[in-house]
PDB file of N, CA and C in Angstrom:
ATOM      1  N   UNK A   1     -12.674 -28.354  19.586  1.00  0.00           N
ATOM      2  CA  UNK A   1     -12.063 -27.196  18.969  1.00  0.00           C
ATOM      3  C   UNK A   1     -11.132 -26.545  19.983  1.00  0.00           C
ATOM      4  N   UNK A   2      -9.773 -26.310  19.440  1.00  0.00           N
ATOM      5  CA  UNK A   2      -9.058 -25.276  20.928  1.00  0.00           C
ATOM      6  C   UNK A   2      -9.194 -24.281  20.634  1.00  0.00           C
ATOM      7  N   UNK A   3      -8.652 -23.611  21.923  1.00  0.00           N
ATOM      8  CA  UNK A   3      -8.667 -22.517  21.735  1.00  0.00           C
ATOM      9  C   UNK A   3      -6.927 -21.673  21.137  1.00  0.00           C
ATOM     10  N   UNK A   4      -7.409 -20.470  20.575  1.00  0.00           N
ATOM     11  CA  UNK A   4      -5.895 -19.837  19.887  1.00  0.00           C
ATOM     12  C   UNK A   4      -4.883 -19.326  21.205  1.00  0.00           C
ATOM     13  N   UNK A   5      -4.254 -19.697  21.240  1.00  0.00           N
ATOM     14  CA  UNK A   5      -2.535 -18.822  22.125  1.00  0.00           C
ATOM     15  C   UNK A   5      -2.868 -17.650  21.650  1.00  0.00           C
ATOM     16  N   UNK A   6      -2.303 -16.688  22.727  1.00  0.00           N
ATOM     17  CA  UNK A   6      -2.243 -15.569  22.821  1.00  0.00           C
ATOM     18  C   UNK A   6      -1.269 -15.181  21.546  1.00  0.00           C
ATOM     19  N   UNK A   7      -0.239 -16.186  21.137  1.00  0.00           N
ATOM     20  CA  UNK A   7       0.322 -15.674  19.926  1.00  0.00           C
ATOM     21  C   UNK A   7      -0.291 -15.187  18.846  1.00  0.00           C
ATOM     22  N   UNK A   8      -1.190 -16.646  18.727  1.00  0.00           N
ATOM     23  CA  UNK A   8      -1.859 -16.813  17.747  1.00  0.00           C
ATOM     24  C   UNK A   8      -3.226 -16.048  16.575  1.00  0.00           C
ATOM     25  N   UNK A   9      -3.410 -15.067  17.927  1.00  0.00           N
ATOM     26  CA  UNK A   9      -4.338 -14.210  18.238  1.00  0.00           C
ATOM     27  C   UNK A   9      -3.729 -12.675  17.235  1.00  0.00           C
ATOM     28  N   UNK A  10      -4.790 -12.322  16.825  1.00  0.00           N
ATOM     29  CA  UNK A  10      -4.684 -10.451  15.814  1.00  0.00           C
ATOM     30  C   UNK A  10      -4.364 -10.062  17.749  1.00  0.00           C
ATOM     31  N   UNK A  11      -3.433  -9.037  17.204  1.00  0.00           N
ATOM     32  CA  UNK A  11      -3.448  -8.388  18.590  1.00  0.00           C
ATOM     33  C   UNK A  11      -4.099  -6.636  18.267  1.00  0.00           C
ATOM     34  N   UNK A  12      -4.798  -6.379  19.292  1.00  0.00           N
ATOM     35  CA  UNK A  12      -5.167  -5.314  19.019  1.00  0.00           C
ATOM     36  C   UNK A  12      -4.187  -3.677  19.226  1.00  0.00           C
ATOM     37  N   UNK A  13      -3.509  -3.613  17.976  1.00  0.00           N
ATOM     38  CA  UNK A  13      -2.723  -2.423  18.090  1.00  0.00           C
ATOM     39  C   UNK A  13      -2.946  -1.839  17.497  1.00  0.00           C
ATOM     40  N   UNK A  14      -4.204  -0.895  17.564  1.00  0.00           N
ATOM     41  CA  UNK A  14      -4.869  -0.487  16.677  1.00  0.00           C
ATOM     42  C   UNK A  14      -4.027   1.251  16.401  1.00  0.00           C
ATOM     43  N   UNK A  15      -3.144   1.693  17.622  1.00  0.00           N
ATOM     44  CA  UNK A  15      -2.529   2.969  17.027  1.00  0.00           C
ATOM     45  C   UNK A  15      -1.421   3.012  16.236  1.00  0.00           C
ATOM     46  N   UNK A  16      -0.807   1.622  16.646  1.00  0.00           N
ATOM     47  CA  UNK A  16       0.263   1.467  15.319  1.00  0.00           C
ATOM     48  C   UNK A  16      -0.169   1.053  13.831  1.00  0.00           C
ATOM     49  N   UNK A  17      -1.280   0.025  14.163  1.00  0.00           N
ATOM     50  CA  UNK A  17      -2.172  -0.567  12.707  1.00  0.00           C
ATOM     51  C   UNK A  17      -2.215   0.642  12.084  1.00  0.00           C
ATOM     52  N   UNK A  18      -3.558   1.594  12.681  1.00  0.00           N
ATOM     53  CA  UNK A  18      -3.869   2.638  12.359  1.00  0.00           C
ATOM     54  C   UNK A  18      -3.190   3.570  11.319  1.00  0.00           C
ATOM     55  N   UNK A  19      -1.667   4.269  12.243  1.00  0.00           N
ATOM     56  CA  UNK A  19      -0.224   4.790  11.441  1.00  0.00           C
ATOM     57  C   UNK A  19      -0.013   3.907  10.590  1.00  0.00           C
ATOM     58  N   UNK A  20       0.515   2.842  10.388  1.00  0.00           N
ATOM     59  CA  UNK A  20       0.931   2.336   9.239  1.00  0.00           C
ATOM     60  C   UNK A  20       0.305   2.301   8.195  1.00  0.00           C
ATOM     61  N   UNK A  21      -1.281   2.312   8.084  1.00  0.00           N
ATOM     62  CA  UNK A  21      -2.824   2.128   6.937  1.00  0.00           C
ATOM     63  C   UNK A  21      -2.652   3.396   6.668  1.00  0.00           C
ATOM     64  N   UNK A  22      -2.605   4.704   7.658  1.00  0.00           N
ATOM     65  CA  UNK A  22      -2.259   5.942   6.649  1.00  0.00           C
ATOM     66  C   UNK A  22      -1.188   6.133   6.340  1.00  0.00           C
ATOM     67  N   UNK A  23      -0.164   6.097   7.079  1.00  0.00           N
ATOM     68  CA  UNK A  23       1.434   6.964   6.237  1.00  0.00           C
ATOM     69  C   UNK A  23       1.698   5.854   5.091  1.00  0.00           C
ATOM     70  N   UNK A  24       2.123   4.720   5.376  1.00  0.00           N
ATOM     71  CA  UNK A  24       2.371   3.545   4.508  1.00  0.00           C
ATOM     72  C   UNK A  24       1.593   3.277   3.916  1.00  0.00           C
ATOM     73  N   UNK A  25       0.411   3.246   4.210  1.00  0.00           N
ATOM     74  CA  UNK A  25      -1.056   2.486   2.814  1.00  0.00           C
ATOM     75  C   UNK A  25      -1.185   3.802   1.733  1.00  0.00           C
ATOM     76  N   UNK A  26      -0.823   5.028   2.269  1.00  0.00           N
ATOM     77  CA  UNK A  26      -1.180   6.072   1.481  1.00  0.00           C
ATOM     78  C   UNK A  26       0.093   6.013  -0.064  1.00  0.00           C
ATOM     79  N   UNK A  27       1.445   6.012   1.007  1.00  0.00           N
ATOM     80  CA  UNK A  27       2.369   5.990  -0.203  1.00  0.00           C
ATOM     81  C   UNK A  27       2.436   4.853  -0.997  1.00  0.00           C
ATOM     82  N   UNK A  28       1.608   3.407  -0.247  1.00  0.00           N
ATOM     83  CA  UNK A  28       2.176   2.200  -1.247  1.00  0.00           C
ATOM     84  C   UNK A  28       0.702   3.108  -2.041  1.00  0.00           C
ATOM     85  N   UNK A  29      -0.246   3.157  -1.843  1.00  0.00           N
ATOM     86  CA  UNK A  29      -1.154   3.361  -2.825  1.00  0.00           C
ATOM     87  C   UNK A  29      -0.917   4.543  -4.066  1.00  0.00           C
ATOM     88  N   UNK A  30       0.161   5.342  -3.786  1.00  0.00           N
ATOM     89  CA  UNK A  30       1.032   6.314  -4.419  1.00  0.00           C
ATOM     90  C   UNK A  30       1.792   5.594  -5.403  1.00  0.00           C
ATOM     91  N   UNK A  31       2.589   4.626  -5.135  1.00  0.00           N
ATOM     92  CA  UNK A  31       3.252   3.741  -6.114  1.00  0.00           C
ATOM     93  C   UNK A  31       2.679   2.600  -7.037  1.00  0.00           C
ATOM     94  N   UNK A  32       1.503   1.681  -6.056  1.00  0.00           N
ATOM     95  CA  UNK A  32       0.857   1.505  -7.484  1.00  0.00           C
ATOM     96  C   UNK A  32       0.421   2.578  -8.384  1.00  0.00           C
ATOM     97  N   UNK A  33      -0.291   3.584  -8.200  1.00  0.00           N
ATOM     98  CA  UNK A  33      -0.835   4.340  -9.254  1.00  0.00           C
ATOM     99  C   UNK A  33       0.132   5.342 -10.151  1.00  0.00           C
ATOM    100  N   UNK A  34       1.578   5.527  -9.580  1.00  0.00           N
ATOM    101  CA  UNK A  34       2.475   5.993 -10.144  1.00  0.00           C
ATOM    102  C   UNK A  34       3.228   4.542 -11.249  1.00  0.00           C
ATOM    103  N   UNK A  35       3.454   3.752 -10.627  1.00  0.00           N
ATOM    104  CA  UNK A  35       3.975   1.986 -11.778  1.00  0.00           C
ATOM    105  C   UNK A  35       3.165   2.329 -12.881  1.00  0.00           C
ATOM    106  N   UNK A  36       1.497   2.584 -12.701  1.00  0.00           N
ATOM    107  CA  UNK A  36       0.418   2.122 -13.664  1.00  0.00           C
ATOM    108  C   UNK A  36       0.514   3.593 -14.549  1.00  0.00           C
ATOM    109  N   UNK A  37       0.752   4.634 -14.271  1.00  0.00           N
ATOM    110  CA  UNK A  37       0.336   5.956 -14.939  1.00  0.00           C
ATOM    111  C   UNK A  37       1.836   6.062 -15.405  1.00  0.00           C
ATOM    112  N   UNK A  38       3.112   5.339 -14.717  1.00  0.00           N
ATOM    113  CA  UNK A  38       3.875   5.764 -16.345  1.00  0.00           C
ATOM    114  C   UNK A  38       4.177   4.144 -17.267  1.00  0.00           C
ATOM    115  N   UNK A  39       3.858   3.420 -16.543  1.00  0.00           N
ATOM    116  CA  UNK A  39       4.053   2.424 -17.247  1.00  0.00           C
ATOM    117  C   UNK A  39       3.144   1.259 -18.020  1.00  0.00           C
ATOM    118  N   UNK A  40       1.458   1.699 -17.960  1.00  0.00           N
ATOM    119  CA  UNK A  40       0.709   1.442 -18.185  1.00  0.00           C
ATOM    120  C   UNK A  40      -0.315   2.134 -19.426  1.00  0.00           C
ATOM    121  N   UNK A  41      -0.832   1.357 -20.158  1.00  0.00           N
ATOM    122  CA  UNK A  41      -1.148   1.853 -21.181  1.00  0.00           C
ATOM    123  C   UNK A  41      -1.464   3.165 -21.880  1.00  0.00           C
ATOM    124  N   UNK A  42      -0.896   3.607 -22.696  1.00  0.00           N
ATOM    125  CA  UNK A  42      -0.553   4.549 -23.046  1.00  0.00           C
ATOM    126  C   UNK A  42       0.468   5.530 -22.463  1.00  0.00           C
ATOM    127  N   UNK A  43       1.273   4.966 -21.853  1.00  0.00           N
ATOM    128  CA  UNK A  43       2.209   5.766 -20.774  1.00  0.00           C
ATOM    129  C   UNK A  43       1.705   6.893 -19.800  1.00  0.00           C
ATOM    130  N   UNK A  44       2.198   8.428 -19.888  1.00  0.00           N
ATOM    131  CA  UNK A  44       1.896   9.136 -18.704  1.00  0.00           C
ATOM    132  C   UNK A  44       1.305  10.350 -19.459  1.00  0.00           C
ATOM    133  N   UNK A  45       1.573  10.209 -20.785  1.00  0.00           N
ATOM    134  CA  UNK A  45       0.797  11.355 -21.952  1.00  0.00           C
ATOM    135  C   UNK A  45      -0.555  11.761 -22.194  1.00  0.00           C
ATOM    136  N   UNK A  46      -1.379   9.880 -21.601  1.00  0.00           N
ATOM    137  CA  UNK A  46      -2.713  10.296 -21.991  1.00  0.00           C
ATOM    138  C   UNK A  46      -3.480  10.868 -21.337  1.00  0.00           C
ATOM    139  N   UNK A  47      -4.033  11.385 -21.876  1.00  0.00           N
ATOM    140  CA  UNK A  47      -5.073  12.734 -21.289  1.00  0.00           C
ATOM    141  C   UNK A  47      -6.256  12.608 -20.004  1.00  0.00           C
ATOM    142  N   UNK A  48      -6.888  11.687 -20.719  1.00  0.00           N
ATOM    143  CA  UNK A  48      -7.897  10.519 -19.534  1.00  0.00           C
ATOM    144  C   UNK A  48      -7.579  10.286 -18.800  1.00  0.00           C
ATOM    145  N   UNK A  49      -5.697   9.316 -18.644  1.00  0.00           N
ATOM    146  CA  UNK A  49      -5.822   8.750 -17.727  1.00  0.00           C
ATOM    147  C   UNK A  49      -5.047   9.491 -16.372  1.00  0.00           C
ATOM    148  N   UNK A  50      -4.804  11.028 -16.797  1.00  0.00           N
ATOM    149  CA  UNK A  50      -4.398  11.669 -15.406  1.00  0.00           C
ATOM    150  C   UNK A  50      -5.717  11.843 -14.509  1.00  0.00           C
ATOM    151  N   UNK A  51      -6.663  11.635 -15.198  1.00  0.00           N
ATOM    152  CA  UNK A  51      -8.234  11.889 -14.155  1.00  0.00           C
ATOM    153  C   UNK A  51      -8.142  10.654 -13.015  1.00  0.00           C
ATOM    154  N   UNK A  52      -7.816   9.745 -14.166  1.00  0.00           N
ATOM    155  CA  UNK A  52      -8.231   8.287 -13.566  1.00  0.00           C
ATOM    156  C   UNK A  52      -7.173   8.194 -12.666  1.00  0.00           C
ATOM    157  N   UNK A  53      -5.771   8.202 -12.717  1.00  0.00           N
ATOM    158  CA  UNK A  53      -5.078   8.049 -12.109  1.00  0.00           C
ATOM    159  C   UNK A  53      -4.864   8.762 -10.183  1.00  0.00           C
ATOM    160  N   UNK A  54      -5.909  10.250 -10.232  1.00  0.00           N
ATOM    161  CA  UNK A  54      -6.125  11.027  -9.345  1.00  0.00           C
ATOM    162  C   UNK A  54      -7.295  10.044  -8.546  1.00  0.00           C
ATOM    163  N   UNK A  55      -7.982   9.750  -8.874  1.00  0.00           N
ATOM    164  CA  UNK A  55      -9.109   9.361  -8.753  1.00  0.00           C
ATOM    165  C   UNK A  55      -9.110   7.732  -7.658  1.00  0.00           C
ATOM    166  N   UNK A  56      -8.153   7.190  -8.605  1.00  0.00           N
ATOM    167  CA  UNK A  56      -7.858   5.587  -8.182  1.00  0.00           C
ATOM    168  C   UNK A  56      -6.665   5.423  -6.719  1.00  0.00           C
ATOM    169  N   UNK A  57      -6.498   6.573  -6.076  1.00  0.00           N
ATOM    170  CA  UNK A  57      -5.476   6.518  -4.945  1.00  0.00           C
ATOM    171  C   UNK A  57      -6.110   6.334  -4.216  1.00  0.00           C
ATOM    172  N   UNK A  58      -7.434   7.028  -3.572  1.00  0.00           N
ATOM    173  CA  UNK A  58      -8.399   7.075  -2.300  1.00  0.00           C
ATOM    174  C   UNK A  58      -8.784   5.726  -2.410  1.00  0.00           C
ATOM    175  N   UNK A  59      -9.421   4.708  -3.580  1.00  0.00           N
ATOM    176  CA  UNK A  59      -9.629   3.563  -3.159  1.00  0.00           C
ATOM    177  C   UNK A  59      -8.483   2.368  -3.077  1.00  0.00           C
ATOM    178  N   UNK A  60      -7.898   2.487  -3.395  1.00  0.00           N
ATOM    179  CA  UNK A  60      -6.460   1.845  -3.151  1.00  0.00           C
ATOM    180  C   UNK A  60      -5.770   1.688  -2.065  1.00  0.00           C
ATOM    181  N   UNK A  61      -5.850   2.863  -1.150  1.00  0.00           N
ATOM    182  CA  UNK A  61      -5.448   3.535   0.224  1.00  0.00           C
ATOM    183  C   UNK A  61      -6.359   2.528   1.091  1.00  0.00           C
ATOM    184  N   UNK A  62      -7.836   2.830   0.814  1.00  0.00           N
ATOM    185  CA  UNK A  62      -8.715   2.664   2.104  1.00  0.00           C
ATOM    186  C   UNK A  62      -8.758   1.253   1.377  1.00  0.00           C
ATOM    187  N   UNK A  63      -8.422   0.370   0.716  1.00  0.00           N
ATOM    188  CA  UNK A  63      -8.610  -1.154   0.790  1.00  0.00           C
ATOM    189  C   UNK A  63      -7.012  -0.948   1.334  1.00  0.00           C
ATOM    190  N   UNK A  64      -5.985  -0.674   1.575  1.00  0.00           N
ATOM    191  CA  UNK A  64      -4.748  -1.109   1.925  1.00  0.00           C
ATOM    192  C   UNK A  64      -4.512  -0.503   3.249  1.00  0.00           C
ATOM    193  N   UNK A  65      -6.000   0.575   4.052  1.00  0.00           N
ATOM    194  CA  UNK A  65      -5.830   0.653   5.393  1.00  0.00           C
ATOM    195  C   UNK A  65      -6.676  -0.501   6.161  1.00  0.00           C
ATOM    196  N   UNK A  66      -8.219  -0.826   5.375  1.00  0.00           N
ATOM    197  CA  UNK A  66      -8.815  -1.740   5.556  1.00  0.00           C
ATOM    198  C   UNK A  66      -8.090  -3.506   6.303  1.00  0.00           C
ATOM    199  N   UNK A  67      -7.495  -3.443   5.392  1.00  0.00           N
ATOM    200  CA  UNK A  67      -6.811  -4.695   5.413  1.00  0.00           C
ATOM    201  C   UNK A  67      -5.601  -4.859   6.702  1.00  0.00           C
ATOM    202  N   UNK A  68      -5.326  -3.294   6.557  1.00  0.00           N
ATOM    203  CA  UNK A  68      -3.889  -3.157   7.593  1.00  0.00           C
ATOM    204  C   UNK A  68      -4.294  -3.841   9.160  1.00  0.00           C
ATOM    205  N   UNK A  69      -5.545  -3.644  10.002  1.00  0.00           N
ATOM    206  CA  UNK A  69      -5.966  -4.276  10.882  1.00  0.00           C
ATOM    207  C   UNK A  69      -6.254  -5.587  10.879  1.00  0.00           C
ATOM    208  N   UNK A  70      -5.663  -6.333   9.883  1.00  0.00           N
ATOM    209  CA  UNK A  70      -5.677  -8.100   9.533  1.00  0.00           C
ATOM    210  C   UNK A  70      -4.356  -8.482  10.010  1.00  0.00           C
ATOM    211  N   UNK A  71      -3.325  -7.669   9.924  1.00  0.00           N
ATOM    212  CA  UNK A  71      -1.858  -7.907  10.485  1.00  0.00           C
ATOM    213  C   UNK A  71      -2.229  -8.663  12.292  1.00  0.00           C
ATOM    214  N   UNK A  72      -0.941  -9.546  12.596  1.00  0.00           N
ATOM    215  CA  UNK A  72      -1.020  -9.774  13.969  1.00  0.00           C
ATOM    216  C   UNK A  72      -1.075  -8.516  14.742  1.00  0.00           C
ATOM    217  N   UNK A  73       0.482  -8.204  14.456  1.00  0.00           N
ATOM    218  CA  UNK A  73       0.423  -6.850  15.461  1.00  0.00           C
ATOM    219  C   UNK A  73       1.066  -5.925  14.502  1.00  0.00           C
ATOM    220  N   UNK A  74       1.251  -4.731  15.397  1.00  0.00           N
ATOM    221  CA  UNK A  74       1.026  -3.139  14.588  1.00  0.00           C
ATOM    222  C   UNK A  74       2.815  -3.719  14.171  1.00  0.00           C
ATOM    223  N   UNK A  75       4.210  -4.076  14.649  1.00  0.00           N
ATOM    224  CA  UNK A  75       5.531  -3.954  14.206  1.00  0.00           C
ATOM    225  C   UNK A  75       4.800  -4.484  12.895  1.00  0.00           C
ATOM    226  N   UNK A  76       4.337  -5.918  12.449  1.00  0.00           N
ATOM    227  CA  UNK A  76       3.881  -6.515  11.625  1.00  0.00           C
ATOM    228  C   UNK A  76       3.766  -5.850  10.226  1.00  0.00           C
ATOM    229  N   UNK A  77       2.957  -4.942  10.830  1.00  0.00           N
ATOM    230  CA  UNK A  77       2.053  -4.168   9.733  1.00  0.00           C
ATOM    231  C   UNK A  77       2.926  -2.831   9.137  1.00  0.00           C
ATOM    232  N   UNK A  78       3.356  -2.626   9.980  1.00  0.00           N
ATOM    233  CA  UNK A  78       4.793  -1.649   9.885  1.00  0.00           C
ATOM    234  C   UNK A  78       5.826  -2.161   8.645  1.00  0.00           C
ATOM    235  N   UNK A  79       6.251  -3.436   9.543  1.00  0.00           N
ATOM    236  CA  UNK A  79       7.419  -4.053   8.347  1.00  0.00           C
ATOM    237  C   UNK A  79       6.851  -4.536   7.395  1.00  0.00           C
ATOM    238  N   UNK A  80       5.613  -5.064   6.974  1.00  0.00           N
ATOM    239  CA  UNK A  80       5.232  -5.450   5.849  1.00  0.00           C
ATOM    240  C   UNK A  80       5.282  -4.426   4.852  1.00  0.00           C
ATOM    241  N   UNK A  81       4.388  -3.627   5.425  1.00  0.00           N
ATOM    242  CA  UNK A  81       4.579  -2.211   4.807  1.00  0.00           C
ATOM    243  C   UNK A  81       5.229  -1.587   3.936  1.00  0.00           C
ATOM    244  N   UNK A  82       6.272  -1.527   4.683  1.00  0.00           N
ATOM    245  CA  UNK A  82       7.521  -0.462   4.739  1.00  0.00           C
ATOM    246  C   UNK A  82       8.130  -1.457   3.572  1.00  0.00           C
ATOM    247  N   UNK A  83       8.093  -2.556   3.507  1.00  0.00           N
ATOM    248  CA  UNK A  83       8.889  -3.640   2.896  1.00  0.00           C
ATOM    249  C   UNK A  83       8.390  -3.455   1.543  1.00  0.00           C
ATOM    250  N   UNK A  84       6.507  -3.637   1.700  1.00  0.00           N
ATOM    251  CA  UNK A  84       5.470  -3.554  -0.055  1.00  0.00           C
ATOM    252  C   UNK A  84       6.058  -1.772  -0.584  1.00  0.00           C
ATOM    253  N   UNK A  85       6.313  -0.910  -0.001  1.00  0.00           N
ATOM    254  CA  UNK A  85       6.861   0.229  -0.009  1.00  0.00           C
ATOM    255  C   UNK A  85       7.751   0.395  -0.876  1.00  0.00           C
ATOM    256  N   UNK A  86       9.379   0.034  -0.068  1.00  0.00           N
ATOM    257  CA  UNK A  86      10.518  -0.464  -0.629  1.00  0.00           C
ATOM    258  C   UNK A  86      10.407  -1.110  -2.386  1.00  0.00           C
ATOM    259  N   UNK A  87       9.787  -2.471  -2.315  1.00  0.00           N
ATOM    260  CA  UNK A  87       9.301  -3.102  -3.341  1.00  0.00           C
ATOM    261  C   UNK A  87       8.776  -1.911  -4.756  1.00  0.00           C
ATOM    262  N   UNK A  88       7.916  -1.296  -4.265  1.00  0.00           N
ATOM    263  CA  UNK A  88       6.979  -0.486  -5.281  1.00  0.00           C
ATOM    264  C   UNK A  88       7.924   0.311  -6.256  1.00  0.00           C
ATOM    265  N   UNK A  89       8.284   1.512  -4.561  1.00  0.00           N
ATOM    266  CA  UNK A  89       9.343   2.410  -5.296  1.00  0.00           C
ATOM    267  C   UNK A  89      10.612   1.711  -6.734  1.00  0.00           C
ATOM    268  N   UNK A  90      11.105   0.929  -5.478  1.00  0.00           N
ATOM    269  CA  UNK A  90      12.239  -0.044  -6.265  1.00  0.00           C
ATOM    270  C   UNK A  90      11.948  -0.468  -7.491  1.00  0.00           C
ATOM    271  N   UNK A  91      10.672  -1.176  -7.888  1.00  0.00           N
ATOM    272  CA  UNK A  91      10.210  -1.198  -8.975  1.00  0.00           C
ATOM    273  C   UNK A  91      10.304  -0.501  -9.565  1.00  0.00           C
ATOM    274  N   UNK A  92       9.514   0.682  -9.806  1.00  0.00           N
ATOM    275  CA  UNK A  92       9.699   2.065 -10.240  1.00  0.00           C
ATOM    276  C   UNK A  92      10.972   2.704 -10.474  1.00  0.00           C
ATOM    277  N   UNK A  93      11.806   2.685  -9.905  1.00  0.00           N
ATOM    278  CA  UNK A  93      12.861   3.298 -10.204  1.00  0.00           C
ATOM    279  C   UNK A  93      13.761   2.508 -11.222  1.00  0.00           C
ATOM    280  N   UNK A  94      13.385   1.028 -10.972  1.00  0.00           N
ATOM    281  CA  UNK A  94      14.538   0.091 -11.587  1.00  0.00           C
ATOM    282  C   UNK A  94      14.021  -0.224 -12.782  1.00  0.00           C
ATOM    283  N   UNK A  95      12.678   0.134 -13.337  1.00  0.00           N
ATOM    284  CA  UNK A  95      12.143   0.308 -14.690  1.00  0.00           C
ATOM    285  C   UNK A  95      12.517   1.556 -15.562  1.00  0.00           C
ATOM    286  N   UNK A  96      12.913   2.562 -14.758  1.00  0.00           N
ATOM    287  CA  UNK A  96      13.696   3.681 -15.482  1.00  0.00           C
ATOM    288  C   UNK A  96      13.210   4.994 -14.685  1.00  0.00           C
ATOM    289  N   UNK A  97      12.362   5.200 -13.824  1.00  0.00           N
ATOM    290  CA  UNK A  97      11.956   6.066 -13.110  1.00  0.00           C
ATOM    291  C   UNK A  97      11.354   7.394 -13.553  1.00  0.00           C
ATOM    292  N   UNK A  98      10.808   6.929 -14.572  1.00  0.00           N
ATOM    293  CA  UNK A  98      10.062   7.773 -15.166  1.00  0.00           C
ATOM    294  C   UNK A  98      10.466   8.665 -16.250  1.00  0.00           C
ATOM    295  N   UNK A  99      11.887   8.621 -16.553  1.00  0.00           N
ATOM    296  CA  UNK A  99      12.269   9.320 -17.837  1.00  0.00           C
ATOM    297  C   UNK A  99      12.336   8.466 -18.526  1.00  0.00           C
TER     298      UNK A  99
END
């Protein structure tokens, strides 16, 4: 069995990981639940699902900070990020942005 290169290796950047799982995991977790609450069943009218929709960010977040320390290194996790980010919004907006 060899051993991994230092490339090859999670590097431990855990204060950039860290920043990116909250500022970035918080807002991508903002945009799924914004895609799903206007564009998801029953649109943004129904009554229920503003509970649900409040509700479903905190676990969304902490599986998308969870995960953020799986990146090699913290730029990694940054640009992926910033990129699933980009993506979300963009989505969102290019579906009609909510009007």
């Amino acid at each position: 069995m060899a051993r991994l290169s230092a490339d090859e290796k999670i590097q431990p950047h855990w204060w950039v990981k860290t920043f990116a799982g909250l500022i970035l995991g918080l807002s991508l977790s903002y945009a799924f639940v914004m895609i799903f609450a206007w564009y998801g069943p029953g649109g943004i009218d129904t009554p229920v699902k503003v509970q649900f929709n409040m509700w479903m960010i905190s676990p969304i977040w902490l599986l998308i900070l969870s995960f953020t320390y799986l990146f090699k290194t913290g730029l990694k996790a940054v640009s992926y990020l910033l990129l699933a980010n980009l993506l979300g919004y963009g989505m969102f907006f290019l579906l009609g942005g909510g009007a």
